[in-house]
Protein backbone atom coordinates (compact mmCIF):
# COMPACT_ATOMS: atom_id res chain seq x y z
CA UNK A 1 1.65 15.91 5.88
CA UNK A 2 5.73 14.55 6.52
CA UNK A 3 6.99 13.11 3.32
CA UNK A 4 10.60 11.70 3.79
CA UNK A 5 12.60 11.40 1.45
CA UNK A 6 14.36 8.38 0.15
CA UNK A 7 17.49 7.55 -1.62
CA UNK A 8 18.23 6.03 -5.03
CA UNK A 9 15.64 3.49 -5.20
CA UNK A 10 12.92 5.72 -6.50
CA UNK A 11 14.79 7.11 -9.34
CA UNK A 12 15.54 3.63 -10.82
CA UNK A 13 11.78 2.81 -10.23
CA UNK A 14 11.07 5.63 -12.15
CA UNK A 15 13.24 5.12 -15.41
CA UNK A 16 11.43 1.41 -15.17
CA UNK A 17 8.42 2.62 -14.86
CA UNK A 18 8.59 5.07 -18.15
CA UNK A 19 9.28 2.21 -20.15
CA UNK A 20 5.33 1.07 -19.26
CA UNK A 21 3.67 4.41 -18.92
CA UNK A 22 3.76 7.49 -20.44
CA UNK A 23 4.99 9.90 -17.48
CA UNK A 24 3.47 13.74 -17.72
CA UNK A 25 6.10 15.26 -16.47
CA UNK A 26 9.43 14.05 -13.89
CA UNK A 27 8.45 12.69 -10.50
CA UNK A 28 9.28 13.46 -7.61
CA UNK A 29 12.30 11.87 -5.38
CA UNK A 30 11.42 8.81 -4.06
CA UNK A 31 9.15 9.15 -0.41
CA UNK A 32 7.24 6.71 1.49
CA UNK A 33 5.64 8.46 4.45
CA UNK A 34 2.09 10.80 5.31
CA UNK A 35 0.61 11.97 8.29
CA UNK A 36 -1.26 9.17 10.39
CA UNK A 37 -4.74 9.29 8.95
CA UNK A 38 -3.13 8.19 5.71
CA UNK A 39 -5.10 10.97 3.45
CA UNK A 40 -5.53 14.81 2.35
CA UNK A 41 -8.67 16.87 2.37
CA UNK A 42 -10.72 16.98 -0.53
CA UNK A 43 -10.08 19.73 -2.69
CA UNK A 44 -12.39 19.93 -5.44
CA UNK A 45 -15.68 18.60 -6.27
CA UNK A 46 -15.63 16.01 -9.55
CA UNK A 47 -17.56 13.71 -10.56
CA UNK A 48 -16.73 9.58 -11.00
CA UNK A 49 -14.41 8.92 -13.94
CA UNK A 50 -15.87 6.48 -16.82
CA UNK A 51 -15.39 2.75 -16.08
CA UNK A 52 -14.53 0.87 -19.57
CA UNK A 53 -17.49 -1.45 -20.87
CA UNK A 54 -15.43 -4.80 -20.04
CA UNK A 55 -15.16 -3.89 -16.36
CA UNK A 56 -18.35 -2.43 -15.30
CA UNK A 57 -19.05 -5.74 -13.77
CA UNK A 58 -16.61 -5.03 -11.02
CA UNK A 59 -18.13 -4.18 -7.79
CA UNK A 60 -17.67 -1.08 -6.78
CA UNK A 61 -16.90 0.41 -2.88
CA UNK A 62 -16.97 3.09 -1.13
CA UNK A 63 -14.71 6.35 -1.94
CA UNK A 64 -13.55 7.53 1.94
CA UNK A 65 -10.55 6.32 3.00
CA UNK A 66 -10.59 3.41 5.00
CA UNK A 67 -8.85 2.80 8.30
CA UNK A 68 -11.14 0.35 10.42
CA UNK A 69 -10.43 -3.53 10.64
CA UNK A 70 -13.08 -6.24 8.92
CA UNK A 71 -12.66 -7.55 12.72
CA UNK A 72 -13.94 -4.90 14.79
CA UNK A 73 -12.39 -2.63 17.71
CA UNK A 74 -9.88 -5.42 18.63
CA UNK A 75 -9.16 -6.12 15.31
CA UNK A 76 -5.61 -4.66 13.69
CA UNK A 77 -4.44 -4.67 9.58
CA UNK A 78 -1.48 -4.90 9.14
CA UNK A 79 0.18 -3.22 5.38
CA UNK A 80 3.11 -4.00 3.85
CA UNK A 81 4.02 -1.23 1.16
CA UNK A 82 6.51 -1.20 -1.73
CA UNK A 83 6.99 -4.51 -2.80
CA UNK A 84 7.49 -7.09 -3.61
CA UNK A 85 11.36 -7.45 -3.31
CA UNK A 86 13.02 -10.93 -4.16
CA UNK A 87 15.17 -10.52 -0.80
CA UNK A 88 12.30 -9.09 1.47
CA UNK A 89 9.16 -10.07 0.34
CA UNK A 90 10.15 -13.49 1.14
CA UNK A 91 11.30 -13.09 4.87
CA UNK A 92 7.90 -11.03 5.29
CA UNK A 93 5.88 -13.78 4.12
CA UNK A 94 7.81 -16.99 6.14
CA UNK A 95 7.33 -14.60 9.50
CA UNK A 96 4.01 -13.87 8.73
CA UNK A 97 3.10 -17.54 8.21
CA UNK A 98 4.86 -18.70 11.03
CA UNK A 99 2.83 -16.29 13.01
CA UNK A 100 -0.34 -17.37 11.67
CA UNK A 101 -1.02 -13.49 10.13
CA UNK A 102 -2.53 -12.36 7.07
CA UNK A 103 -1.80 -8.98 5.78
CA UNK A 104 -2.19 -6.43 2.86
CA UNK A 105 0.28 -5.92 0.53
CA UNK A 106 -0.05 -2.63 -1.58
CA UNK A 107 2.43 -3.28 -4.57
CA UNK A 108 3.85 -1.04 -6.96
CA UNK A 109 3.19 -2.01 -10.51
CA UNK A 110 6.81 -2.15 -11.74
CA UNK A 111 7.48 -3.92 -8.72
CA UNK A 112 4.45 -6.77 -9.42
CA UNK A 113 5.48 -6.64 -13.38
CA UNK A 114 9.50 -7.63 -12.40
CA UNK A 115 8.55 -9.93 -9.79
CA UNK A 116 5.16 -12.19 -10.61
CA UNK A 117 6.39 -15.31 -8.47
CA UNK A 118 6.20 -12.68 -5.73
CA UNK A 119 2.77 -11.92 -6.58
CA UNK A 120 1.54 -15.02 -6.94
CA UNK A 121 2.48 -16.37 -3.44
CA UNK A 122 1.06 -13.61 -1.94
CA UNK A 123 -2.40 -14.49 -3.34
CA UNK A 124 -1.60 -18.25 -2.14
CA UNK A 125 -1.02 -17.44 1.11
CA UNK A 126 -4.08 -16.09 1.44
CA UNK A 127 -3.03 -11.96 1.34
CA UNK A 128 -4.76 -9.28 0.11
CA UNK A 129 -3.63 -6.71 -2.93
CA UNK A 130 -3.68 -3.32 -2.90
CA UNK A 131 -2.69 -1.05 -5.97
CA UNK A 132 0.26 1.62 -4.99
CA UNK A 133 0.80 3.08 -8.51
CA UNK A 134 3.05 2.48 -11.09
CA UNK A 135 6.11 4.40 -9.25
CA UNK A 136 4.88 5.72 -6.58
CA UNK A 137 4.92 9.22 -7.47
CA UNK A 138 4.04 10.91 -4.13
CA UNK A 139 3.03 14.37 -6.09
CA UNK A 140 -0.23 12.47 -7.33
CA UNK A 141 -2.35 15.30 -5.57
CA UNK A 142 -0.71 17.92 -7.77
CA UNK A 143 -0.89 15.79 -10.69
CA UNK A 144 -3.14 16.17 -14.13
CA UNK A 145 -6.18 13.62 -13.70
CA UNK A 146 -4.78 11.70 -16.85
CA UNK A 147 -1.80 11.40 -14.78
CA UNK A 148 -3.10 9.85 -12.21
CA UNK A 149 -5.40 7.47 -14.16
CA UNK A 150 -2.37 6.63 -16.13
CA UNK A 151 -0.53 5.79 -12.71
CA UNK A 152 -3.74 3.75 -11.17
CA UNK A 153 -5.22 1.91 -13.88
CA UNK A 154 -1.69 0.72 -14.96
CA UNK A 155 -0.80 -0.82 -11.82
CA UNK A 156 -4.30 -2.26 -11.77
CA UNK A 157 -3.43 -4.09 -14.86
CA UNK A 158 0.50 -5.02 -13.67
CA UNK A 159 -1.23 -6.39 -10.42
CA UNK A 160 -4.00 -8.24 -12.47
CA UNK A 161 -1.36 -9.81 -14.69
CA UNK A 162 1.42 -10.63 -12.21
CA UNK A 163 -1.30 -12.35 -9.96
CA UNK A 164 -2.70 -14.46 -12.81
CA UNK A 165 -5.79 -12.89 -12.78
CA UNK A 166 -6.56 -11.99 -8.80
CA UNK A 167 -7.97 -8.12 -8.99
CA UNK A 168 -6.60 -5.84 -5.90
CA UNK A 169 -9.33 -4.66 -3.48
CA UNK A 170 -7.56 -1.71 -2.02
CA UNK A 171 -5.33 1.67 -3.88
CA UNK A 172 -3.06 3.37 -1.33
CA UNK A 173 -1.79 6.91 -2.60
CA UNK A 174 2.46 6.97 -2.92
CA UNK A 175 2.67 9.46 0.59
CA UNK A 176 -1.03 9.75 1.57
CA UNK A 177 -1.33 11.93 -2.01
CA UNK A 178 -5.13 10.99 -2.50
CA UNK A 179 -7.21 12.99 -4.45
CA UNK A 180 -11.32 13.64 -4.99
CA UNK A 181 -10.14 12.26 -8.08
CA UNK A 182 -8.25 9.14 -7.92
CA UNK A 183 -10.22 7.90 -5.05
CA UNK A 184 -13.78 8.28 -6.95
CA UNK A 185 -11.51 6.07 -9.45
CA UNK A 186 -10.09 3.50 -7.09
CA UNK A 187 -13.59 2.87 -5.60
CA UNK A 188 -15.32 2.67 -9.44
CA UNK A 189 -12.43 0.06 -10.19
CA UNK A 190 -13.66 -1.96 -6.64
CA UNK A 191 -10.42 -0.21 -4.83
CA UNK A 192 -11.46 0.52 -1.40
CA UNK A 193 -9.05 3.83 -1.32
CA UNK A 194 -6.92 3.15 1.65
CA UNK A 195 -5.21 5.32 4.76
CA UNK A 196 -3.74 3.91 7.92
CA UNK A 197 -2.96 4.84 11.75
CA UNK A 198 0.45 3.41 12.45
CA UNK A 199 3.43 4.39 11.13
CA UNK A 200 6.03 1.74 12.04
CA UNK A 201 8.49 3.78 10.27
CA UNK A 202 10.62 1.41 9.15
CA UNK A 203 11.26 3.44 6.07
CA UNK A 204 13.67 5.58 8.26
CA UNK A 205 15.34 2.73 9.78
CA UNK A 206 15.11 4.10 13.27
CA UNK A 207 16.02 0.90 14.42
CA UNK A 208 13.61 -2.16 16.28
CA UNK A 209 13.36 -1.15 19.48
CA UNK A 210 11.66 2.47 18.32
CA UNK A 211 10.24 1.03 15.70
CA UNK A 212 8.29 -1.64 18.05
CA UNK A 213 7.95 1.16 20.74
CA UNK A 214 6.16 3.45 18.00
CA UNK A 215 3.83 0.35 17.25
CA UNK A 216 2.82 -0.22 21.04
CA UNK A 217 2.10 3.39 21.63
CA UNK A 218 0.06 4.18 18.65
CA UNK A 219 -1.89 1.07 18.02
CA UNK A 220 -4.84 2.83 20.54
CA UNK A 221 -4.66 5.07 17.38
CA UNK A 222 -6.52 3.07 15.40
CA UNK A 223 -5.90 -0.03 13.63
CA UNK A 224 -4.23 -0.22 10.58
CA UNK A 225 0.19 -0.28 10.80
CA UNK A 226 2.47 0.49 8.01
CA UNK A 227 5.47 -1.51 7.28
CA UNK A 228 7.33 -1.84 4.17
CA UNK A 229 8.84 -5.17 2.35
CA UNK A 230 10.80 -3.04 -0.12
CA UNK A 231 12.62 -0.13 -0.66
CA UNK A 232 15.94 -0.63 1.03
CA UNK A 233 17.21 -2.88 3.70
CA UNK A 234 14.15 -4.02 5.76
CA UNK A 235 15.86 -6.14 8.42
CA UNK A 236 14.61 -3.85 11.21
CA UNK A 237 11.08 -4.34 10.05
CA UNK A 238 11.25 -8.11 9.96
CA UNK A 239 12.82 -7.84 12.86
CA UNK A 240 9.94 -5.56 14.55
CA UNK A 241 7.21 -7.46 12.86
CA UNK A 242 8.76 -10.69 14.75
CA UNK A 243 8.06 -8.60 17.74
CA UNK A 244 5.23 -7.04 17.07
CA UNK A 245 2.93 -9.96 15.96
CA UNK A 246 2.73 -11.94 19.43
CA UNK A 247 2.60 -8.36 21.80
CA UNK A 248 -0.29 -7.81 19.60
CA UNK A 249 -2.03 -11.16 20.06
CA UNK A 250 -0.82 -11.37 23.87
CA UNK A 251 -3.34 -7.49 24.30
CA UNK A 252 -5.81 -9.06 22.72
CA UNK A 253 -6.04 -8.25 19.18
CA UNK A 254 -7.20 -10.26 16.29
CA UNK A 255 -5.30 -10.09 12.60
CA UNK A 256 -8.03 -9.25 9.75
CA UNK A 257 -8.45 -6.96 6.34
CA UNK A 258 -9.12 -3.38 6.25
CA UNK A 259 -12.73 -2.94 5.37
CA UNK A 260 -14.40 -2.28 1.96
């Protein structure tokens, strides 16, 4: 699995995130990246973690990592990571409207908890949520599993909050880091645990023209992209998304959800 590393951002995500959680130990420096299937092998058997009484109404959904598309073989997802960001979360969401695209944005919880606004016209514009963990701690896997409750059912309840009330239906692992664990958790909390196929990345900044290039080769891959609203300057990836969109519906390819 590649993990790239990042600079600054993740430390001051950190510090805010410690002032909402209690951390088990320092994190790691700040990453965004995994290997194209988006998830680990499982490495231990355990069993499903207890749901609290006042949520065992939600639904819950399968435990494997999802890659496939609600809309079949010609169907792509595409995932915006990190966010939101008051400078980029907006451009994301005016291009994607303009293009007529829904997507899935899987939020950090210090992130949703600074920025609600954000949140909220997500939801309105008819996006889905996905939980990425308080700070996006990309050494879940090696984590206790109190940690990385702690880091999942916190940014459930950030999400929840910031929202006004709209649940998220995916959890992405910070990296790819999933574990037996935190994805038996994610799926009680109705969390479709969630991987992907492209990697755009945008987190690199290789600039547009690879980044679109990377898209056009791999999408055969399967169909769910990664792209990131936050994090750093994203003007290559709203830049390659205003590429990408139309090549995509000029193949062939519809715009839907990952599946749950």
């Amino acid at each position: 699995m590649a993990r790239h590393k990042g600079k600054g951002w993740h430390g001051r995500l950190l510090a805010a995130a410690l002032g909402v959680t209690v951390m088990a130990a320092a994190t790691s420096v700040w990453t965004a990246q995994a290997d194209p299937v988006g998830g680990r092998q499982p490495q231990a058997r355990v069993s499903a973690p207890d749901v609290p009484p006042q949520d065992r109404t939600v639904d819950k959904v399968a435990a494997d990592i999802a890659h496939a598309s609600d809309r079949g073989a010609r169907g792509v997802n595409i995932t915006i990571d990190d966010g939101p960001d008051p400078v980029w979360t907006p451009q994301v969401l005016r291009l994607l409207k303009d293009s007529g695209v829904k997507a899935t944005f899987c939020m950090v919880g210090t992130q949703a908890e600074a920025y609600p606004d954000l949140v909220k016209a997500v939801v309105a514009d008819g996006h889905r949520l996905c939980n990425h963990t308080v700070s996006h701690d990309t050494t879940m896997d090696t984590r206790s599993e109190a940690y990385q409750s702690q880091q999942i059912l916190d940014a459930e309840r950030m999400i929840i909050k910031a929202s006004g009330g709209v649940r998220p239906q995916y959890y992405r692992a910070p990296g790819g880091a999933f574990t037996p664990y935190s994805r038996q958790l994610a799926a009680s909390r109705g969390m479709r645990p969630l991987g992907w196929n492209v990697d755009s990345r945008d987190f690199e900044r290789p600039g547009v023209d690879t980044m679109v290039a990377t898209v056009k080769r791999e999408i055969s891959d399967g169909p769910t992209v990664l792209f990131h609203d936050a994090g750093g300057d994203r003007s290559q990836t709203v830049a390659a998304l205003r590429e990408v969109l139309p090549w995509l519906k000029q193949q062939g390819y519809s715009f839907g959800f990952p599946v749950r």
